[in-house]
C-alpha atoms as a PDB file:
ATOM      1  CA  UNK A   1     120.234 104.570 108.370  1.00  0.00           C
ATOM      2  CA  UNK A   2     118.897 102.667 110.858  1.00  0.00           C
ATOM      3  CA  UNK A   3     117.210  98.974 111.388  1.00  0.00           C
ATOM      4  CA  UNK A   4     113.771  99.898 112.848  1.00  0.00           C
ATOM      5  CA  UNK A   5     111.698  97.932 115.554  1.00  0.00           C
ATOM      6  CA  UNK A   6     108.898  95.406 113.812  1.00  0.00           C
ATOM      7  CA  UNK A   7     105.580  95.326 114.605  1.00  0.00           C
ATOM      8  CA  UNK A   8     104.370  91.407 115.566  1.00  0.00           C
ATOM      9  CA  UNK A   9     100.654  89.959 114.622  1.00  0.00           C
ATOM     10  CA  UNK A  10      98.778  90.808 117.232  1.00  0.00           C
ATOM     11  CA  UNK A  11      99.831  94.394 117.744  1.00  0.00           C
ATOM     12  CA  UNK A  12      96.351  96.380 116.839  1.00  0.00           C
ATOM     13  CA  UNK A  13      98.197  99.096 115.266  1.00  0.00           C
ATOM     14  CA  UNK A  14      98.726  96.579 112.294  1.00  0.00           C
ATOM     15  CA  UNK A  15      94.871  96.257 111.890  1.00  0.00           C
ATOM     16  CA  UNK A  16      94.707  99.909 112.103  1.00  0.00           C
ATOM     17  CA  UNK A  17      94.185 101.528 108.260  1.00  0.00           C
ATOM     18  CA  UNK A  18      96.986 103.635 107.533  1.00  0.00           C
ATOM     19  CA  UNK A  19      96.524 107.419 106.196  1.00  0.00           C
ATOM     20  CA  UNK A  20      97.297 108.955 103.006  1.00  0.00           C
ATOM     21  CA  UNK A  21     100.798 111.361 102.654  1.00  0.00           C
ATOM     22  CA  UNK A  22      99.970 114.950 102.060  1.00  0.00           C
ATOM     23  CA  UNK A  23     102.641 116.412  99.217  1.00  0.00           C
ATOM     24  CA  UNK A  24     104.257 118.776 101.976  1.00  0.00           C
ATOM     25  CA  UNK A  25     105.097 115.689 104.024  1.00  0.00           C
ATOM     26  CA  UNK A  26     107.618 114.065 101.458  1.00  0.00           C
ATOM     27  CA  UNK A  27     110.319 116.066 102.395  1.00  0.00           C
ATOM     28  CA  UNK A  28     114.004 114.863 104.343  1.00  0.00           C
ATOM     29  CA  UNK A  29     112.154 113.460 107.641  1.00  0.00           C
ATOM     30  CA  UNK A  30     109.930 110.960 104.937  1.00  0.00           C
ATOM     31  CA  UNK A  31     113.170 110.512 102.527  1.00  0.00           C
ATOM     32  CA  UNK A  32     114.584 109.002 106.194  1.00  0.00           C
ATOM     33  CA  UNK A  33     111.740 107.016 107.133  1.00  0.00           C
ATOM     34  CA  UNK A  34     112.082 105.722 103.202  1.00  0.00           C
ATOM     35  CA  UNK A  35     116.014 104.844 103.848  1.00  0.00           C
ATOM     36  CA  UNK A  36     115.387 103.330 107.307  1.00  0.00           C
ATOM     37  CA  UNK A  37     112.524 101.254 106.243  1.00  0.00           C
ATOM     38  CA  UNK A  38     114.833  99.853 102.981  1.00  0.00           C
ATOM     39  CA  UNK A  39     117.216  98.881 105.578  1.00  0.00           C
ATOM     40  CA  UNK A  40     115.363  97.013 107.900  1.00  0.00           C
ATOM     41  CA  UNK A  41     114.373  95.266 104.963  1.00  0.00           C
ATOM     42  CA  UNK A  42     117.421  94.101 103.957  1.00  0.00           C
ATOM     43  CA  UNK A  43     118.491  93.607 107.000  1.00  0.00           C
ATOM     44  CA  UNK A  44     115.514  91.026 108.093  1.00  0.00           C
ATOM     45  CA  UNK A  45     115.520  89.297 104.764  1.00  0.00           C
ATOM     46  CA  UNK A  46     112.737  90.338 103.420  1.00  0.00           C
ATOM     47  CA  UNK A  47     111.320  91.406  99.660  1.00  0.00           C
ATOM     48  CA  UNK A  48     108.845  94.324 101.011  1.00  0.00           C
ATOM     49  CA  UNK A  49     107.737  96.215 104.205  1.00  0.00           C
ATOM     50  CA  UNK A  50     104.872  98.601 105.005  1.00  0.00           C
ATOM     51  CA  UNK A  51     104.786 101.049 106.858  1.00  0.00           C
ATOM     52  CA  UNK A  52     102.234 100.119 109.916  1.00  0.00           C
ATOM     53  CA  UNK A  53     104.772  96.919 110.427  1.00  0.00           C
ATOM     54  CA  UNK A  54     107.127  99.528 111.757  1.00  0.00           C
ATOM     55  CA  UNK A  55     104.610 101.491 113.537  1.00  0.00           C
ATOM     56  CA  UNK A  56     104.414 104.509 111.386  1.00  0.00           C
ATOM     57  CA  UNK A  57     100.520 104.995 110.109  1.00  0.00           C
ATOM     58  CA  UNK A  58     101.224 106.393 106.130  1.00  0.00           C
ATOM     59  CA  UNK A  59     100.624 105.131 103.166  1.00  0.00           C
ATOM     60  CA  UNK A  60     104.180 104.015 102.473  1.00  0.00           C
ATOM     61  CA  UNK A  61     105.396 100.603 101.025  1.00  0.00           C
ATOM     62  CA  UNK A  62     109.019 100.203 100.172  1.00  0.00           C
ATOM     63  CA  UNK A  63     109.831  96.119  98.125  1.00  0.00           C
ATOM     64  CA  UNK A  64     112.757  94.890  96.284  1.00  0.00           C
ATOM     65  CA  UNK A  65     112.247  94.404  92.438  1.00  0.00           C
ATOM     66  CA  UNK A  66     112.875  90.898  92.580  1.00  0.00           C
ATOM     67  CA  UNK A  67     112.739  90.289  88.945  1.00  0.00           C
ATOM     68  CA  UNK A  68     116.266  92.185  88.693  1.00  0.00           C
ATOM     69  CA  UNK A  69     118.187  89.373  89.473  1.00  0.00           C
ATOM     70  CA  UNK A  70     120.865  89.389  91.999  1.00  0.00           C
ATOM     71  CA  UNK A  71     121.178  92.863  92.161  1.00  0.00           C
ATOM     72  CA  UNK A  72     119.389  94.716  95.290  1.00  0.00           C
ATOM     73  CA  UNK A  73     116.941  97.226  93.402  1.00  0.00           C
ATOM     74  CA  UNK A  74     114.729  98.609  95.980  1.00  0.00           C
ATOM     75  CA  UNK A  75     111.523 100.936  95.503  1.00  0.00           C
ATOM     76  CA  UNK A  76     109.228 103.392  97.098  1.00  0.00           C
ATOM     77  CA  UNK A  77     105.428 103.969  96.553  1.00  0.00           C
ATOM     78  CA  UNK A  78     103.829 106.741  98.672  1.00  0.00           C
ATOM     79  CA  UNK A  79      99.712 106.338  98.511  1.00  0.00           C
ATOM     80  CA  UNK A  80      99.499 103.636  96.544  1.00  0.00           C
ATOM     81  CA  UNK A  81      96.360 102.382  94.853  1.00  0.00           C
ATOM     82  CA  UNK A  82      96.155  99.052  92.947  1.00  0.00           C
ATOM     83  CA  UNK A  83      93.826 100.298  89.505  1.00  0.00           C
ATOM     84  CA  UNK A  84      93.993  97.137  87.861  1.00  0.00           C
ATOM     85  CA  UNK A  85      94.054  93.444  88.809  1.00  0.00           C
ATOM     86  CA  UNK A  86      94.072  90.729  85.934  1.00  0.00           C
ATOM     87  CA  UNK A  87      94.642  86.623  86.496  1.00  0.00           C
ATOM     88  CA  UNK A  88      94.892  84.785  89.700  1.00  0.00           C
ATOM     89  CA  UNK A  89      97.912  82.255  90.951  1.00  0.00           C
ATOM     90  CA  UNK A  90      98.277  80.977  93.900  1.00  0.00           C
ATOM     91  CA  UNK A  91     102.029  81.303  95.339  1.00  0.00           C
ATOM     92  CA  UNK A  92     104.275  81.167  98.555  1.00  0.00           C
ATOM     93  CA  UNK A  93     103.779  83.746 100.669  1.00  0.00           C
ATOM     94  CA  UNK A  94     105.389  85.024 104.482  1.00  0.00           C
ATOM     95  CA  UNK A  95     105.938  88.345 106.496  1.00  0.00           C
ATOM     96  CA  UNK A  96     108.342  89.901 108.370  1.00  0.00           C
ATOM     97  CA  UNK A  97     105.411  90.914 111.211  1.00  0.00           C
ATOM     98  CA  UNK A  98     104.862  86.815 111.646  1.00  0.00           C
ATOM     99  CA  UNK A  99     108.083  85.658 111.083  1.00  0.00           C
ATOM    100  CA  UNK A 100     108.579  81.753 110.158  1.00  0.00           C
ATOM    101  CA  UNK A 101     104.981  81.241 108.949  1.00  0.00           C
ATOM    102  CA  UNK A 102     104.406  80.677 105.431  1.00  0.00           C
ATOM    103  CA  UNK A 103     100.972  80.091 103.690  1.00  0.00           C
ATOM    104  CA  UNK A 104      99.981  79.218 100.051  1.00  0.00           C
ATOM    105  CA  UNK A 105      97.734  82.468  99.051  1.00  0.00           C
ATOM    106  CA  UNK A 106      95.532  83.777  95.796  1.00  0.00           C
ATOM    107  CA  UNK A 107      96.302  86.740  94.251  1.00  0.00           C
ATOM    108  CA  UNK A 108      96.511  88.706  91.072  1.00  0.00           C
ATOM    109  CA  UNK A 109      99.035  87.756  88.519  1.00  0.00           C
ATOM    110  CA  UNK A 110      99.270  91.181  87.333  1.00  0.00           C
ATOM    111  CA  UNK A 111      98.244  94.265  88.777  1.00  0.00           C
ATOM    112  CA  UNK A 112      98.755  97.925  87.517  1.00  0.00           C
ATOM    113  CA  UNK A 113      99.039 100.366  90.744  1.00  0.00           C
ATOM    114  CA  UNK A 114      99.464 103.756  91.105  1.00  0.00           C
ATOM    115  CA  UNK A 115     101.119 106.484  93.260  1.00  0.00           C
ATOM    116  CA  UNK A 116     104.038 108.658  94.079  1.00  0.00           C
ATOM    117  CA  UNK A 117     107.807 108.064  94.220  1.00  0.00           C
ATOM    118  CA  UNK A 118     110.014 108.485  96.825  1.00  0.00           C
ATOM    119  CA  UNK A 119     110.057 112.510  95.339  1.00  0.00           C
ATOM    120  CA  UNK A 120     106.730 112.797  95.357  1.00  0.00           C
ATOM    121  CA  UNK A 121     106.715 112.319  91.419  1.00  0.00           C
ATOM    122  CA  UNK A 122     103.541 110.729  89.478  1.00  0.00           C
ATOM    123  CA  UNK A 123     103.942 106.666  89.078  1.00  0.00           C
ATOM    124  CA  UNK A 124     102.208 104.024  87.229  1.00  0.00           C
ATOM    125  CA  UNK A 125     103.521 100.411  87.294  1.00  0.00           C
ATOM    126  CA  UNK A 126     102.621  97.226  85.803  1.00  0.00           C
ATOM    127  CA  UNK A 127     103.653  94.074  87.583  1.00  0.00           C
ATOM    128  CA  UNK A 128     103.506  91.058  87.550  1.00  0.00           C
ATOM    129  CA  UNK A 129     104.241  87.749  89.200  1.00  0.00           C
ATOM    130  CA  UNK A 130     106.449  88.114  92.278  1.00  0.00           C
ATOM    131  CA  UNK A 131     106.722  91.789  92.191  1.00  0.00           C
ATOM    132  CA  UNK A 132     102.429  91.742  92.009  1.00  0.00           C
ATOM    133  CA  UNK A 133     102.310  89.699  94.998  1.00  0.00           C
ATOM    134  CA  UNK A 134     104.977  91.532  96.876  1.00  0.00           C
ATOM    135  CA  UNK A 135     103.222  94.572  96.070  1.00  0.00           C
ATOM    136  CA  UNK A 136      99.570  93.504  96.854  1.00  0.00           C
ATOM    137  CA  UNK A 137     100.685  91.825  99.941  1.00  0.00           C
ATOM    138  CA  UNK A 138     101.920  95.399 101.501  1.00  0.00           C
ATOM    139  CA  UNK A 139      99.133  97.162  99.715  1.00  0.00           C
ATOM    140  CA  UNK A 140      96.983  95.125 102.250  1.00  0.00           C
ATOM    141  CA  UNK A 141      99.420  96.159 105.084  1.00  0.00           C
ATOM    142  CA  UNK A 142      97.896  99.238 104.701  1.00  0.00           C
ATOM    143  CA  UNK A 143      94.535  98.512 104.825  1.00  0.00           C
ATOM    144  CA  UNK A 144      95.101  96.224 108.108  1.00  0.00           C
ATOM    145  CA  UNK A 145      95.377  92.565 106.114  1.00  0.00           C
ATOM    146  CA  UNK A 146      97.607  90.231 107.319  1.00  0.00           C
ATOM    147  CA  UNK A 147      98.247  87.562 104.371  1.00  0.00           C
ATOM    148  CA  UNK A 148      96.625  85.026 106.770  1.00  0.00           C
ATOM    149  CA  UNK A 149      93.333  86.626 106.652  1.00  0.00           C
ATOM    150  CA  UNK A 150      93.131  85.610 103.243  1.00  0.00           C
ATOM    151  CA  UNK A 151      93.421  81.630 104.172  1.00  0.00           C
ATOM    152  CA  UNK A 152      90.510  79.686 104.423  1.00  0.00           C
ATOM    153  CA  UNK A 153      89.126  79.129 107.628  1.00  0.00           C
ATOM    154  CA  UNK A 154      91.011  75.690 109.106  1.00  0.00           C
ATOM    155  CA  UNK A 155      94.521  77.280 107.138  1.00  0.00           C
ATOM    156  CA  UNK A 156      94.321  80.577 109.310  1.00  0.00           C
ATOM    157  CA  UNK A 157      93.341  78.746 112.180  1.00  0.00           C
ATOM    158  CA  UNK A 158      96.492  76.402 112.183  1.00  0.00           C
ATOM    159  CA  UNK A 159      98.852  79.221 110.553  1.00  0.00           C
ATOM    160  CA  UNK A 160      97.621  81.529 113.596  1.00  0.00           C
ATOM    161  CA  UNK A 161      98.023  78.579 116.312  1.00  0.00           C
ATOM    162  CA  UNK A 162     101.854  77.793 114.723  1.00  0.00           C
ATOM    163  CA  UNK A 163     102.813  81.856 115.118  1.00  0.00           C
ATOM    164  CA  UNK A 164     101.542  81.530 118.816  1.00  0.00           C
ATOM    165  CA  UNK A 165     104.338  79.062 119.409  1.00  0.00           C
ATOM    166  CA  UNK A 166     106.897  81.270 117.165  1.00  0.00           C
ATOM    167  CA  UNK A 167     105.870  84.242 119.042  1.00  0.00           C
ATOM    168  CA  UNK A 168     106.099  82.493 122.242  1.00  0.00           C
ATOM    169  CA  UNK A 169     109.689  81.380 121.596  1.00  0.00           C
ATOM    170  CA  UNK A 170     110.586  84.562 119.946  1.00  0.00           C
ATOM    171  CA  UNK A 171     109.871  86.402 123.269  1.00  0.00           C
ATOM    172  CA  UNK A 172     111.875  83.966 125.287  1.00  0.00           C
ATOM    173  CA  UNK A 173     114.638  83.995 123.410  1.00  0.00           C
ATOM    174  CA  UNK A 174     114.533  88.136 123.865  1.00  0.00           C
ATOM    175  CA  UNK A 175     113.665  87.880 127.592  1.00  0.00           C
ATOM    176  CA  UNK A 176     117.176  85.589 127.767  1.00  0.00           C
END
Protein backbone atom coordinates (compact mmCIF):
# COMPACT_ATOMS: atom_id res chain seq x y z
CA UNK A 1 0.00 0.00 0.00
CA UNK A 2 0.94 3.24 -0.49
CA UNK A 3 0.42 6.92 1.21
CA UNK A 4 -1.10 8.92 -1.71
CA UNK A 5 -0.53 12.71 -2.59
CA UNK A 6 -3.53 15.12 -1.02
CA UNK A 7 -5.34 17.40 -2.80
CA UNK A 8 -5.20 21.18 -0.95
CA UNK A 9 -8.38 23.76 -0.98
CA UNK A 10 -7.98 25.50 -3.79
CA UNK A 11 -7.18 22.74 -6.24
CA UNK A 12 -10.46 22.89 -8.70
CA UNK A 13 -10.46 19.27 -9.07
CA UNK A 14 -11.94 19.23 -5.43
CA UNK A 15 -14.94 21.39 -6.63
CA UNK A 16 -15.22 19.12 -9.49
CA UNK A 17 -18.40 16.44 -8.87
CA UNK A 18 -17.09 13.12 -8.83
CA UNK A 19 -18.67 10.17 -11.09
CA UNK A 20 -20.47 7.15 -10.20
CA UNK A 21 -18.42 3.41 -10.28
CA UNK A 22 -19.73 1.16 -12.95
CA UNK A 23 -19.92 -2.69 -11.37
CA UNK A 24 -17.05 -3.84 -13.87
CA UNK A 25 -14.77 -1.23 -12.33
CA UNK A 26 -14.61 -2.78 -8.71
CA UNK A 27 -12.20 -5.17 -9.51
CA UNK A 28 -8.12 -5.45 -8.08
CA UNK A 29 -7.03 -1.88 -9.59
CA UNK A 30 -10.28 -0.27 -7.28
CA UNK A 31 -9.61 -2.94 -4.29
CA UNK A 32 -5.92 -0.92 -4.52
CA UNK A 33 -7.13 2.46 -4.78
CA UNK A 34 -9.51 1.23 -1.60
CA UNK A 35 -6.18 -0.05 0.38
CA UNK A 36 -4.09 3.01 -0.61
CA UNK A 37 -6.70 5.48 0.25
CA UNK A 38 -7.20 3.56 3.99
CA UNK A 39 -3.61 4.15 4.35
CA UNK A 40 -3.16 7.57 3.70
CA UNK A 41 -5.76 7.87 6.11
CA UNK A 42 -4.19 6.48 8.80
CA UNK A 43 -1.27 7.70 8.01
CA UNK A 44 -2.41 11.63 8.05
CA UNK A 45 -4.58 11.17 11.08
CA UNK A 46 -7.59 11.36 9.84
CA UNK A 47 -11.30 9.59 10.43
CA UNK A 48 -12.38 9.65 6.52
CA UNK A 49 -11.11 10.54 2.97
CA UNK A 50 -12.80 10.91 -0.43
CA UNK A 51 -11.78 10.21 -3.24
CA UNK A 52 -11.39 13.74 -5.26
CA UNK A 53 -8.95 14.74 -2.10
CA UNK A 54 -6.57 12.32 -3.71
CA UNK A 55 -7.29 13.26 -7.17
CA UNK A 56 -9.19 10.28 -8.32
CA UNK A 57 -12.89 11.49 -9.67
CA UNK A 58 -15.28 8.22 -8.29
CA UNK A 59 -17.66 7.96 -6.06
CA UNK A 60 -15.51 6.41 -3.35
CA UNK A 61 -15.36 7.33 0.44
CA UNK A 62 -13.33 5.18 2.73
CA UNK A 63 -13.83 6.49 7.15
CA UNK A 64 -12.92 4.80 10.28
CA UNK A 65 -15.92 3.54 12.45
CA UNK A 66 -15.07 5.63 15.22
CA UNK A 67 -17.65 4.34 17.53
CA UNK A 68 -15.47 0.99 17.78
CA UNK A 69 -13.31 2.20 20.25
CA UNK A 70 -9.65 1.93 20.05
CA UNK A 71 -9.61 -0.51 17.55
CA UNK A 72 -8.86 0.76 13.77
CA UNK A 73 -12.14 -0.50 11.89
CA UNK A 74 -12.04 1.05 8.56
CA UNK A 75 -14.86 1.02 5.73
CA UNK A 76 -15.59 1.41 2.11
CA UNK A 77 -18.73 2.87 0.35
CA UNK A 78 -18.63 2.91 -3.49
CA UNK A 79 -21.65 5.39 -4.87
CA UNK A 80 -22.94 6.37 -1.94
CA UNK A 81 -26.25 8.14 -1.48
CA UNK A 82 -27.44 9.57 1.89
CA UNK A 83 -31.60 8.35 1.79
CA UNK A 84 -32.36 9.59 5.05
CA UNK A 85 -31.34 12.51 7.28
CA UNK A 86 -33.10 12.93 10.80
CA UNK A 87 -31.95 15.66 13.76
CA UNK A 88 -29.39 18.32 13.52
CA UNK A 89 -26.15 18.97 16.00
CA UNK A 90 -23.73 21.06 15.54
CA UNK A 91 -20.08 19.46 16.14
CA UNK A 92 -16.23 19.87 15.51
CA UNK A 93 -15.33 19.44 12.29
CA UNK A 94 -11.64 19.53 10.02
CA UNK A 95 -10.13 17.97 6.76
CA UNK A 96 -7.24 16.50 5.66
CA UNK A 97 -7.44 18.82 2.16
CA UNK A 98 -7.18 22.10 4.70
CA UNK A 99 -5.18 20.82 7.22
CA UNK A 100 -5.14 22.74 10.78
CA UNK A 101 -8.50 24.49 10.26
CA UNK A 102 -11.31 23.48 12.28
CA UNK A 103 -14.92 24.93 12.16
CA UNK A 104 -18.09 24.30 14.30
CA UNK A 105 -20.66 22.86 11.49
CA UNK A 106 -24.61 21.62 11.31
CA UNK A 107 -25.38 18.44 10.28
CA UNK A 108 -27.61 15.45 10.61
CA UNK A 109 -27.51 13.45 13.74
CA UNK A 110 -28.45 10.43 11.96
CA UNK A 111 -28.44 9.62 8.49
CA UNK A 112 -29.27 6.25 6.70
CA UNK A 113 -27.03 6.01 3.32
CA UNK A 114 -26.76 3.67 0.83
CA UNK A 115 -24.31 1.96 -1.60
CA UNK A 116 -21.84 -0.73 -2.38
CA UNK A 117 -19.00 -2.35 -0.40
CA UNK A 118 -15.65 -2.59 -1.14
CA UNK A 119 -17.00 -6.06 -3.29
CA UNK A 120 -19.38 -4.40 -4.93
CA UNK A 121 -22.09 -5.98 -2.51
CA UNK A 122 -25.57 -4.09 -1.67
CA UNK A 123 -25.22 -1.77 1.69
CA UNK A 124 -27.52 0.08 3.86
CA UNK A 125 -26.23 1.82 7.03
CA UNK A 126 -27.64 3.74 9.77
CA UNK A 127 -25.40 6.17 11.58
CA UNK A 128 -25.27 8.27 13.75
CA UNK A 129 -23.32 10.90 15.61
CA UNK A 130 -19.63 10.92 14.66
CA UNK A 131 -19.81 8.25 12.13
CA UNK A 132 -23.00 10.57 10.43
CA UNK A 133 -20.83 13.47 10.29
CA UNK A 134 -17.77 11.67 9.10
CA UNK A 135 -19.85 10.20 6.54
CA UNK A 136 -21.82 13.33 5.35
CA UNK A 137 -18.73 15.34 5.42
CA UNK A 138 -17.07 13.00 2.51
CA UNK A 139 -20.45 12.49 0.97
CA UNK A 140 -20.05 16.29 0.20
CA UNK A 141 -16.42 15.62 -1.01
CA UNK A 142 -18.04 14.20 -3.72
CA UNK A 143 -20.29 16.62 -4.69
CA UNK A 144 -17.41 19.44 -4.51
CA UNK A 145 -18.29 20.79 -0.66
CA UNK A 146 -15.66 21.72 1.37
CA UNK A 147 -17.03 21.73 5.16
CA UNK A 148 -16.30 25.51 5.06
CA UNK A 149 -18.87 26.19 2.54
CA UNK A 150 -21.30 25.33 5.00
CA UNK A 151 -20.11 28.31 7.55
CA UNK A 152 -21.84 31.36 7.59
CA UNK A 153 -20.56 34.06 5.71
CA UNK A 154 -17.89 36.06 8.26
CA UNK A 155 -16.89 32.08 9.64
CA UNK A 156 -15.80 31.02 5.99
CA UNK A 157 -14.35 34.20 5.39
CA UNK A 158 -11.90 34.04 8.46
CA UNK A 159 -11.59 30.03 8.26
CA UNK A 160 -10.55 30.64 4.44
CA UNK A 161 -8.12 33.73 5.34
CA UNK A 162 -6.43 31.36 8.39
CA UNK A 163 -5.81 28.28 5.62
CA UNK A 164 -4.12 31.00 3.36
CA UNK A 165 -1.50 31.41 6.05
CA UNK A 166 -1.42 27.40 6.71
CA UNK A 167 -1.10 26.88 3.10
CA UNK A 168 1.43 29.49 2.79
CA UNK A 169 3.64 27.94 5.49
CA UNK A 170 2.86 24.49 4.41
CA UNK A 171 4.51 25.26 1.00
CA UNK A 172 7.55 26.78 2.58
CA UNK A 173 8.21 24.31 4.73
CA UNK A 174 8.10 21.80 1.41
CA UNK A 175 10.10 24.26 -0.74
CA UNK A 176 12.92 23.95 2.35
Amino acid sequence: MAVLQLKYMGDPFLRKKAMEIEPDEIDSVMDKLIGDMIETMYTKDGVGLAAPQVGVGKRLIVYDNVEAGYQLDPQVLINPVIIEEEGSCRGEEGCLSIPEIKEMVERAERIVVRGLDREGGEVEIEATDMVARIIQHEVDHLDGILFVDLLGGVKKKLAVSRWKKVRKELEARQSA
